[in-house]
PDB file of N, CA and C in Angstrom:
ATOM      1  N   UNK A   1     102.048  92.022 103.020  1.00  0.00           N
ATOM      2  CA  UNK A   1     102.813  92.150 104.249  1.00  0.00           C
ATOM      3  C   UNK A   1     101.853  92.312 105.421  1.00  0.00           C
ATOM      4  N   UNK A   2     102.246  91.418 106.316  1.00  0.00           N
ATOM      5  CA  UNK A   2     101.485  91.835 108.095  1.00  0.00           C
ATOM      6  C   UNK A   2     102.143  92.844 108.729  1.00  0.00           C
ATOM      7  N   UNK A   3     101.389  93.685 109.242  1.00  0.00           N
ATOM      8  CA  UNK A   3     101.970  94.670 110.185  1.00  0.00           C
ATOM      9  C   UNK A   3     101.337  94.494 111.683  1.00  0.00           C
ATOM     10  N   UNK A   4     101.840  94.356 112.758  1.00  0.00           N
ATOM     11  CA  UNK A   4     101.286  94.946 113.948  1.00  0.00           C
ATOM     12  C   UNK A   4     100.683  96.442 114.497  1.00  0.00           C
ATOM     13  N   UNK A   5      99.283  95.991 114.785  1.00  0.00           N
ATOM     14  CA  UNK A   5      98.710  97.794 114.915  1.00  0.00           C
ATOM     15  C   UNK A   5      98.965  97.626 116.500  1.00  0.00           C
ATOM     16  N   UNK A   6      99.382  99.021 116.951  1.00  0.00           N
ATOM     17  CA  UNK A   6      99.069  99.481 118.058  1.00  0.00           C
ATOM     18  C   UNK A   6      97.857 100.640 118.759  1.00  0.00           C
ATOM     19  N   UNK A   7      97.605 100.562 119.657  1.00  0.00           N
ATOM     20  CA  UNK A   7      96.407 101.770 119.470  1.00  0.00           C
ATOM     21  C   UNK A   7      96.473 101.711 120.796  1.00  0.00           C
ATOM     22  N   UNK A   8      96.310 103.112 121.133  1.00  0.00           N
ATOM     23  CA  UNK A   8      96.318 104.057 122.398  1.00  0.00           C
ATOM     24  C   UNK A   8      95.343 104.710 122.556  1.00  0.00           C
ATOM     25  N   UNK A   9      94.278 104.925 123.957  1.00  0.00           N
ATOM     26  CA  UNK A   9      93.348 105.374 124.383  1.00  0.00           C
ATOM     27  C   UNK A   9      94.025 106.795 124.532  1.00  0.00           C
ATOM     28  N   UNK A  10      93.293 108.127 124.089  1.00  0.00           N
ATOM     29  CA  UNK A  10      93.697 109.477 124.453  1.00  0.00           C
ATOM     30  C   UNK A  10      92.657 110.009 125.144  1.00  0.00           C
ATOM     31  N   UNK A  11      92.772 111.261 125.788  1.00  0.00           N
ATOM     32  CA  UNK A  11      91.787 112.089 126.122  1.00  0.00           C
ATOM     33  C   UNK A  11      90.658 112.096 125.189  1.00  0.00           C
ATOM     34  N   UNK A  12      90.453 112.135 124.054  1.00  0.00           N
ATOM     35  CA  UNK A  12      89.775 112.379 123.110  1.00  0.00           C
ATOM     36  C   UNK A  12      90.220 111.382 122.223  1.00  0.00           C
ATOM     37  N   UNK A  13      89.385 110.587 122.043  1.00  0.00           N
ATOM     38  CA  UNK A  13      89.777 109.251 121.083  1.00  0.00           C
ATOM     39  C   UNK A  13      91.064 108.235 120.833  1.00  0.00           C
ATOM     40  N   UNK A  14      91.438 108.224 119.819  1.00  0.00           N
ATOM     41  CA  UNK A  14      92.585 106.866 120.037  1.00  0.00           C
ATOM     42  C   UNK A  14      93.653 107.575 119.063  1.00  0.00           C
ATOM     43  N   UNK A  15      95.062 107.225 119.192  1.00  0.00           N
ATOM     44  CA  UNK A  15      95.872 107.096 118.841  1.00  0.00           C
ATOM     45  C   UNK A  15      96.572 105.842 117.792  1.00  0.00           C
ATOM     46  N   UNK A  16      96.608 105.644 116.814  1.00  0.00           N
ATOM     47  CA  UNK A  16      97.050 103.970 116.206  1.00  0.00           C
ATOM     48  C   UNK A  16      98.600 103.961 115.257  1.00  0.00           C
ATOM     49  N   UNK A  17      99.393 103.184 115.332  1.00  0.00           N
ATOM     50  CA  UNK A  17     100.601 103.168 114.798  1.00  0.00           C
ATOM     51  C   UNK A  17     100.871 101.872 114.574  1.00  0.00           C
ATOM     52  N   UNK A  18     102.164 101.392 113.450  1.00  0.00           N
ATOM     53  CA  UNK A  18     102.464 100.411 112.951  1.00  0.00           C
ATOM     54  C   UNK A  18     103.713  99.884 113.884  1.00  0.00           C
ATOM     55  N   UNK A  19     103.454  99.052 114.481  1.00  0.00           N
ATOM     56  CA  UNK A  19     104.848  98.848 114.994  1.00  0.00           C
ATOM     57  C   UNK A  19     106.381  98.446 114.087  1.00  0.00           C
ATOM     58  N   UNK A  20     105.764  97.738 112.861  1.00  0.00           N
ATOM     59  CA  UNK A  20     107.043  97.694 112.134  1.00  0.00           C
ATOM     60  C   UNK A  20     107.266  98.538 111.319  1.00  0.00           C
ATOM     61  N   UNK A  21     106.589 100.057 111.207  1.00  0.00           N
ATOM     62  CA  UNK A  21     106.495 100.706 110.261  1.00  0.00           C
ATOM     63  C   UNK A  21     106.338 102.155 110.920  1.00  0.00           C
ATOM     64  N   UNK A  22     107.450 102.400 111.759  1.00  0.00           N
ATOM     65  CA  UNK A  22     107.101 103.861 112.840  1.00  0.00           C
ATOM     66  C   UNK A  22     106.664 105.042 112.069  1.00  0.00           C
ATOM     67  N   UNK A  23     106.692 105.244 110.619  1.00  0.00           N
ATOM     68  CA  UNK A  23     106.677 106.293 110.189  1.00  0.00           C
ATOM     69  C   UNK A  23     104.873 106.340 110.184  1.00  0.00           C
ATOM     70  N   UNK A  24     103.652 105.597 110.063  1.00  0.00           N
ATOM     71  CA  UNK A  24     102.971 105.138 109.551  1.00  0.00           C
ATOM     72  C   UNK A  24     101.675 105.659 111.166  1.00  0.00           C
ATOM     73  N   UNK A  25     101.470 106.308 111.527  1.00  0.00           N
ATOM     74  CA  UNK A  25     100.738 106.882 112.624  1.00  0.00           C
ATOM     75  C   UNK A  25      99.503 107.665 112.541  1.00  0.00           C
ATOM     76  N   UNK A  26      98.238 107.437 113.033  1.00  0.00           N
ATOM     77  CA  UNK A  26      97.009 108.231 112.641  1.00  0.00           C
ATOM     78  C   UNK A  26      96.276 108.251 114.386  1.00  0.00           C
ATOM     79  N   UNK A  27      95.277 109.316 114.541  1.00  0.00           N
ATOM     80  CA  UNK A  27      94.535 109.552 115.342  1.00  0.00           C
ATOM     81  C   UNK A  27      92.973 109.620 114.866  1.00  0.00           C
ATOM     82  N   UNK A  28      92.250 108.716 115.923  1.00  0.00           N
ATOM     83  CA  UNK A  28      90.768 107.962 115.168  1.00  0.00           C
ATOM     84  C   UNK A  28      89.907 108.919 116.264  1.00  0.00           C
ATOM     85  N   UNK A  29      88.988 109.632 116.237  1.00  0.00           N
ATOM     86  CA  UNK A  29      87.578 109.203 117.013  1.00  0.00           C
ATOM     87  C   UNK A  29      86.706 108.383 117.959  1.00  0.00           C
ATOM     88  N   UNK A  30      87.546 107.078 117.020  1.00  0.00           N
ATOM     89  CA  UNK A  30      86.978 105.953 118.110  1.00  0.00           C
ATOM     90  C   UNK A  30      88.278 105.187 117.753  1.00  0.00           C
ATOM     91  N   UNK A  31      87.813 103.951 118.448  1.00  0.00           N
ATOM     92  CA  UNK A  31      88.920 102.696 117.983  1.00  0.00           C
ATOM     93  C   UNK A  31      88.837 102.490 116.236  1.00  0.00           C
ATOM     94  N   UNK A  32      86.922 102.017 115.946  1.00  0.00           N
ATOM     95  CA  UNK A  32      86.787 102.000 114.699  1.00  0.00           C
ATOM     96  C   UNK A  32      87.513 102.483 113.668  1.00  0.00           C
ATOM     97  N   UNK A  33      86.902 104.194 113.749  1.00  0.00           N
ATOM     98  CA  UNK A  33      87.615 105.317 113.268  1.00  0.00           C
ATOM     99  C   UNK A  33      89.184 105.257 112.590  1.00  0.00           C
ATOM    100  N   UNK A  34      90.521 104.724 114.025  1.00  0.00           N
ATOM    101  CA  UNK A  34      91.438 104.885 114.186  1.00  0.00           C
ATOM    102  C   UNK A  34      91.874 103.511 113.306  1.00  0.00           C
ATOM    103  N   UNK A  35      91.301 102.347 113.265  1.00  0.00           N
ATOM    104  CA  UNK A  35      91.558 101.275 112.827  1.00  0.00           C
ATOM    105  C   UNK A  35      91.289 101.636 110.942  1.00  0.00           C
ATOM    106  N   UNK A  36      90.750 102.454 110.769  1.00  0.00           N
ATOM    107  CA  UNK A  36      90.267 102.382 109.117  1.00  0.00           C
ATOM    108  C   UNK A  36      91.239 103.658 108.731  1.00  0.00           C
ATOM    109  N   UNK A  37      91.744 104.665 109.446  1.00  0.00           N
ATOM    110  CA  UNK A  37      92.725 105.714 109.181  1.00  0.00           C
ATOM    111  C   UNK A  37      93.570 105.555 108.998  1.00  0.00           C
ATOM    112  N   UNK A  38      94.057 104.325 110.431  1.00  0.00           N
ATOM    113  CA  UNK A  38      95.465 103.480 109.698  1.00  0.00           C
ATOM    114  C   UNK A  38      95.652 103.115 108.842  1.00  0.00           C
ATOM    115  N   UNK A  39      94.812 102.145 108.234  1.00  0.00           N
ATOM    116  CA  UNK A  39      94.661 101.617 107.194  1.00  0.00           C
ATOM    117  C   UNK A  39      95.199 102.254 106.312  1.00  0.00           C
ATOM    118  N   UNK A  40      94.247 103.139 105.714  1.00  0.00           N
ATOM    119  CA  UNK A  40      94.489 104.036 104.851  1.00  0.00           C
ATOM    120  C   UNK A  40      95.924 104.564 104.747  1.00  0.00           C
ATOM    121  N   UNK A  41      96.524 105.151 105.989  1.00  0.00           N
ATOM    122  CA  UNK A  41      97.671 105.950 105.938  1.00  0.00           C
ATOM    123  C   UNK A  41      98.692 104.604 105.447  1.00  0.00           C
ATOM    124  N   UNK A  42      98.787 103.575 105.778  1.00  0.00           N
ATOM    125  CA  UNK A  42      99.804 102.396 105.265  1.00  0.00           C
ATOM    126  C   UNK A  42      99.915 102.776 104.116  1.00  0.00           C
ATOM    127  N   UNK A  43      98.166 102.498 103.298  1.00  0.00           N
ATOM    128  CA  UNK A  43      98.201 102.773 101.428  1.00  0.00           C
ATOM    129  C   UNK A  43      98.542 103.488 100.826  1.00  0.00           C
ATOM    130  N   UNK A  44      98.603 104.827 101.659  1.00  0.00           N
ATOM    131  CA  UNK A  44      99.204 106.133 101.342  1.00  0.00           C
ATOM    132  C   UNK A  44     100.936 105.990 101.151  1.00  0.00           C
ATOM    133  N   UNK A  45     101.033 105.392 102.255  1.00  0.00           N
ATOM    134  CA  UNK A  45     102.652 105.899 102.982  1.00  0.00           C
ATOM    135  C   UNK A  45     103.317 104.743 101.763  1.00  0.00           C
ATOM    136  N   UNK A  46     102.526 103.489 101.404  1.00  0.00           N
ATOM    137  CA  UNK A  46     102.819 102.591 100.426  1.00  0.00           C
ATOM    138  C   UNK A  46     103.243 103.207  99.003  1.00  0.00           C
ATOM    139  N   UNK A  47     101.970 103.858  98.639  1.00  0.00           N
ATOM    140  CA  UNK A  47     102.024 104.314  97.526  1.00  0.00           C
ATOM    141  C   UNK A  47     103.050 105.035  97.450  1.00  0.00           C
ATOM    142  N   UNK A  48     103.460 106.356  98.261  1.00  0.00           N
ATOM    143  CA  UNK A  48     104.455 107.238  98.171  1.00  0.00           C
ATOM    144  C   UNK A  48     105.678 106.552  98.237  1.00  0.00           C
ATOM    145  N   UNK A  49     106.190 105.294  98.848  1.00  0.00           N
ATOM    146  CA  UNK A  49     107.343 104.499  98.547  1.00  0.00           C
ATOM    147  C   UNK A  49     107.560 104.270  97.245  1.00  0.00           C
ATOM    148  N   UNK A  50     106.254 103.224  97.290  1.00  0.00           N
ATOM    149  CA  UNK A  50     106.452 102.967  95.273  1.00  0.00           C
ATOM    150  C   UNK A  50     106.826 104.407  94.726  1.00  0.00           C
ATOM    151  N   UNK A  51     106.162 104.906  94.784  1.00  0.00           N
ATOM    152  CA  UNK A  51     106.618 106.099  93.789  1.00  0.00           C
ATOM    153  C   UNK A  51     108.133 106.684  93.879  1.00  0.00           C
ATOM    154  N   UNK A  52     108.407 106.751  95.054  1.00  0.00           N
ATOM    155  CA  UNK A  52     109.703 107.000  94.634  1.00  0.00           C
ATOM    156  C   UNK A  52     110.996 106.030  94.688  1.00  0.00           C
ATOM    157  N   UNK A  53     110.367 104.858  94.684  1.00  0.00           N
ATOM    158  CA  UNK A  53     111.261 103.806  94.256  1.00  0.00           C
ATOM    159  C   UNK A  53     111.687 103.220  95.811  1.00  0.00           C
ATOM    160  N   UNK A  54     111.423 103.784  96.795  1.00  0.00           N
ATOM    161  CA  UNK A  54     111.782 102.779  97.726  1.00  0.00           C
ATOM    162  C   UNK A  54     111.083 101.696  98.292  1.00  0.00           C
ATOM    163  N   UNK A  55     111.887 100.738  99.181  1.00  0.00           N
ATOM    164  CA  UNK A  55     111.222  99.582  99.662  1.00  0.00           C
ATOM    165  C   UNK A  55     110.539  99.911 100.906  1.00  0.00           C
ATOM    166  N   UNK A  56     109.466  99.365 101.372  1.00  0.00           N
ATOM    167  CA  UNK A  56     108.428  99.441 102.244  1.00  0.00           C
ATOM    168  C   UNK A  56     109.444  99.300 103.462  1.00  0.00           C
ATOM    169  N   UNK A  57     109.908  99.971 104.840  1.00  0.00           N
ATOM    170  CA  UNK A  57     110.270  99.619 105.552  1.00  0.00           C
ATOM    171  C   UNK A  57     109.773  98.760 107.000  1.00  0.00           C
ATOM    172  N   UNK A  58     110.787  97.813 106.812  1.00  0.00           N
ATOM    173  CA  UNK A  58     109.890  96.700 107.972  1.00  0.00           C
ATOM    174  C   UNK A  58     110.826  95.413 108.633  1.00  0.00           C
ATOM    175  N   UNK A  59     110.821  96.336 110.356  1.00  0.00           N
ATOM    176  CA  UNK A  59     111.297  96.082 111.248  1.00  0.00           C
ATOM    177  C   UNK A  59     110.749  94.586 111.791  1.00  0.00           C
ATOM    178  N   UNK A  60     111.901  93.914 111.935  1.00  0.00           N
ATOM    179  CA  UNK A  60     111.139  92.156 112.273  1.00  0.00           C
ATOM    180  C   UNK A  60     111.553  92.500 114.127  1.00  0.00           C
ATOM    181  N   UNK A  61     110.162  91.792 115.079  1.00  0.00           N
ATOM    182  CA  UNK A  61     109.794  92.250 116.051  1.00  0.00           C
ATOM    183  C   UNK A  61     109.659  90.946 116.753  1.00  0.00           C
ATOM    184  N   UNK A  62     110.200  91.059 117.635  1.00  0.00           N
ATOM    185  CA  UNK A  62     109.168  89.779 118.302  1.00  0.00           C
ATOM    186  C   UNK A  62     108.794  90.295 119.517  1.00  0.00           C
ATOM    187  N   UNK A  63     107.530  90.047 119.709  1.00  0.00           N
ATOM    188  CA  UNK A  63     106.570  90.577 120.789  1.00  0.00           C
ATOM    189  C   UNK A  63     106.330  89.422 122.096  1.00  0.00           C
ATOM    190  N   UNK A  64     106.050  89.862 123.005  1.00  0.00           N
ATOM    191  CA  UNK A  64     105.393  88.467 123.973  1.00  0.00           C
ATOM    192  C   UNK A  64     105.066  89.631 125.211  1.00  0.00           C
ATOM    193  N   UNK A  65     103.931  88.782 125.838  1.00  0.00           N
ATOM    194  CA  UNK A  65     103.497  89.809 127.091  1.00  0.00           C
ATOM    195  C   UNK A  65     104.392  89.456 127.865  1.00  0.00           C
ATOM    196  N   UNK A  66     104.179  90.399 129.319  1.00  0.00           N
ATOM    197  CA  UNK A  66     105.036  90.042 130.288  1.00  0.00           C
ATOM    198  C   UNK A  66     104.062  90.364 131.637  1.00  0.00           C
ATOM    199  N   UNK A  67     104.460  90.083 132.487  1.00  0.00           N
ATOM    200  CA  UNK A  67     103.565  90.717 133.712  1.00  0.00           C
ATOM    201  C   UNK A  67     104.336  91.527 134.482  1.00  0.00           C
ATOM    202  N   UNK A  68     103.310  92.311 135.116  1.00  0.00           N
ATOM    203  CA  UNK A  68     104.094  93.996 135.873  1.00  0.00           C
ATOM    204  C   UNK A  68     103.670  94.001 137.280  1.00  0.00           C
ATOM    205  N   UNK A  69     104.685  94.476 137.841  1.00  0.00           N
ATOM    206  CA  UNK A  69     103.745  94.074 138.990  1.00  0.00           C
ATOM    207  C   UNK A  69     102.961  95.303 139.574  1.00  0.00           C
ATOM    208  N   UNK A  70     102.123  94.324 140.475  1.00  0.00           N
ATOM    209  CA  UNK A  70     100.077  95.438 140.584  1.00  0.00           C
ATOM    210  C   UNK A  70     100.586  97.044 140.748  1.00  0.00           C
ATOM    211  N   UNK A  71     101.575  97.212 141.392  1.00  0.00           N
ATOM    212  CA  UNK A  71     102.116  98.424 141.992  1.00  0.00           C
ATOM    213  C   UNK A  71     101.928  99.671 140.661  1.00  0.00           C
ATOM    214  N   UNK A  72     102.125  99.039 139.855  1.00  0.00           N
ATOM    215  CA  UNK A  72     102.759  99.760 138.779  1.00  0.00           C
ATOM    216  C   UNK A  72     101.352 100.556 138.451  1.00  0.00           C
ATOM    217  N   UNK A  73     101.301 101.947 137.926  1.00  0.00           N
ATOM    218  CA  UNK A  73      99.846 102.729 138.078  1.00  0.00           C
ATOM    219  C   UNK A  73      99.618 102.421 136.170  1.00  0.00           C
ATOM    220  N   UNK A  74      98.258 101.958 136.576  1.00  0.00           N
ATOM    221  CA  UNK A  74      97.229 101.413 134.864  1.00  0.00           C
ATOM    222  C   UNK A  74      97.903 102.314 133.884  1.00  0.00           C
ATOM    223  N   UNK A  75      98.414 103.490 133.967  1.00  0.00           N
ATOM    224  CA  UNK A  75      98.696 104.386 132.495  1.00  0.00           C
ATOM    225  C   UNK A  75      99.761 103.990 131.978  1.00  0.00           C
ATOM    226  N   UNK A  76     100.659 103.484 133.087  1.00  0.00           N
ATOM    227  CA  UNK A  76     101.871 103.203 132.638  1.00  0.00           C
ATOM    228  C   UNK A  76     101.994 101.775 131.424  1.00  0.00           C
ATOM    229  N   UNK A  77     101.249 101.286 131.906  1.00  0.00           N
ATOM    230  CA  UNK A  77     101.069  99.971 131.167  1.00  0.00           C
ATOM    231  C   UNK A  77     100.989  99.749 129.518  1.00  0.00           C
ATOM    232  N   UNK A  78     101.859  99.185 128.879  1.00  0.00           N
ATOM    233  CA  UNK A  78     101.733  99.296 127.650  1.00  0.00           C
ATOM    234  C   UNK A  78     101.056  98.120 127.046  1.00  0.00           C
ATOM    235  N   UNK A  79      99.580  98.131 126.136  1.00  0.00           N
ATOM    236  CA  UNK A  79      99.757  97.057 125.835  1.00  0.00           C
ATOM    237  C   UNK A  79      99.257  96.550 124.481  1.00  0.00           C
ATOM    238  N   UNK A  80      99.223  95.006 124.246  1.00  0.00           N
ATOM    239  CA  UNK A  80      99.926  94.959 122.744  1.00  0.00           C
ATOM    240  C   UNK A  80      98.767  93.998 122.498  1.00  0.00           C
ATOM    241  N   UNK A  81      98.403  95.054 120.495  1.00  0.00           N
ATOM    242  CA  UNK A  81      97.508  94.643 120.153  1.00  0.00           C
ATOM    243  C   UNK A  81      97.752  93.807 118.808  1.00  0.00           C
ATOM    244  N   UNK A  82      97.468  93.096 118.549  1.00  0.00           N
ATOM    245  CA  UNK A  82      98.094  92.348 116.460  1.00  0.00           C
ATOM    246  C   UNK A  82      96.646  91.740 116.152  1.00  0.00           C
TER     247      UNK A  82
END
């Protein structure tokens, strides 16, 4: 299965989440960091499905950029990584 990662700049390192898979969320050090935690937490959050017999949950998404206009202040801005 493909998932879409998201990842958020924090005060202190990054934030990363599954977009089709909200339960599925880790905080990295770096981007690096945050990109290999995710990871992991999927295999985790995987495994613990299998085990108790449920199916992997997964939200079908369709994504596309959009433009904002300049006004709008940089934090607000969400944006999208796959």
């Amino acid at each position: 299965m493909k998932f879409t990662a998201c990842y958020r700049k924090l005060e202190h390192g990054y934030m990363g989440k599954l977009l089709e898979w909200p339960g599925v969320i880790t905080e990295g050090d770096d981007l690096d960091d945050c990109r290999e935690l995710l990871l992991e937490a999927a295999n985790e959050m995987a495994e613990l499905y299998k085990d108790d017999g449920r199916k992997i949950p997964y939200i079908p998404l369709i994504l596309e950029s959009v433009s904002v206009p300049a006004e709008v202040e940089e934090e607000a801005l969400l944006v999208h990584v796959s």
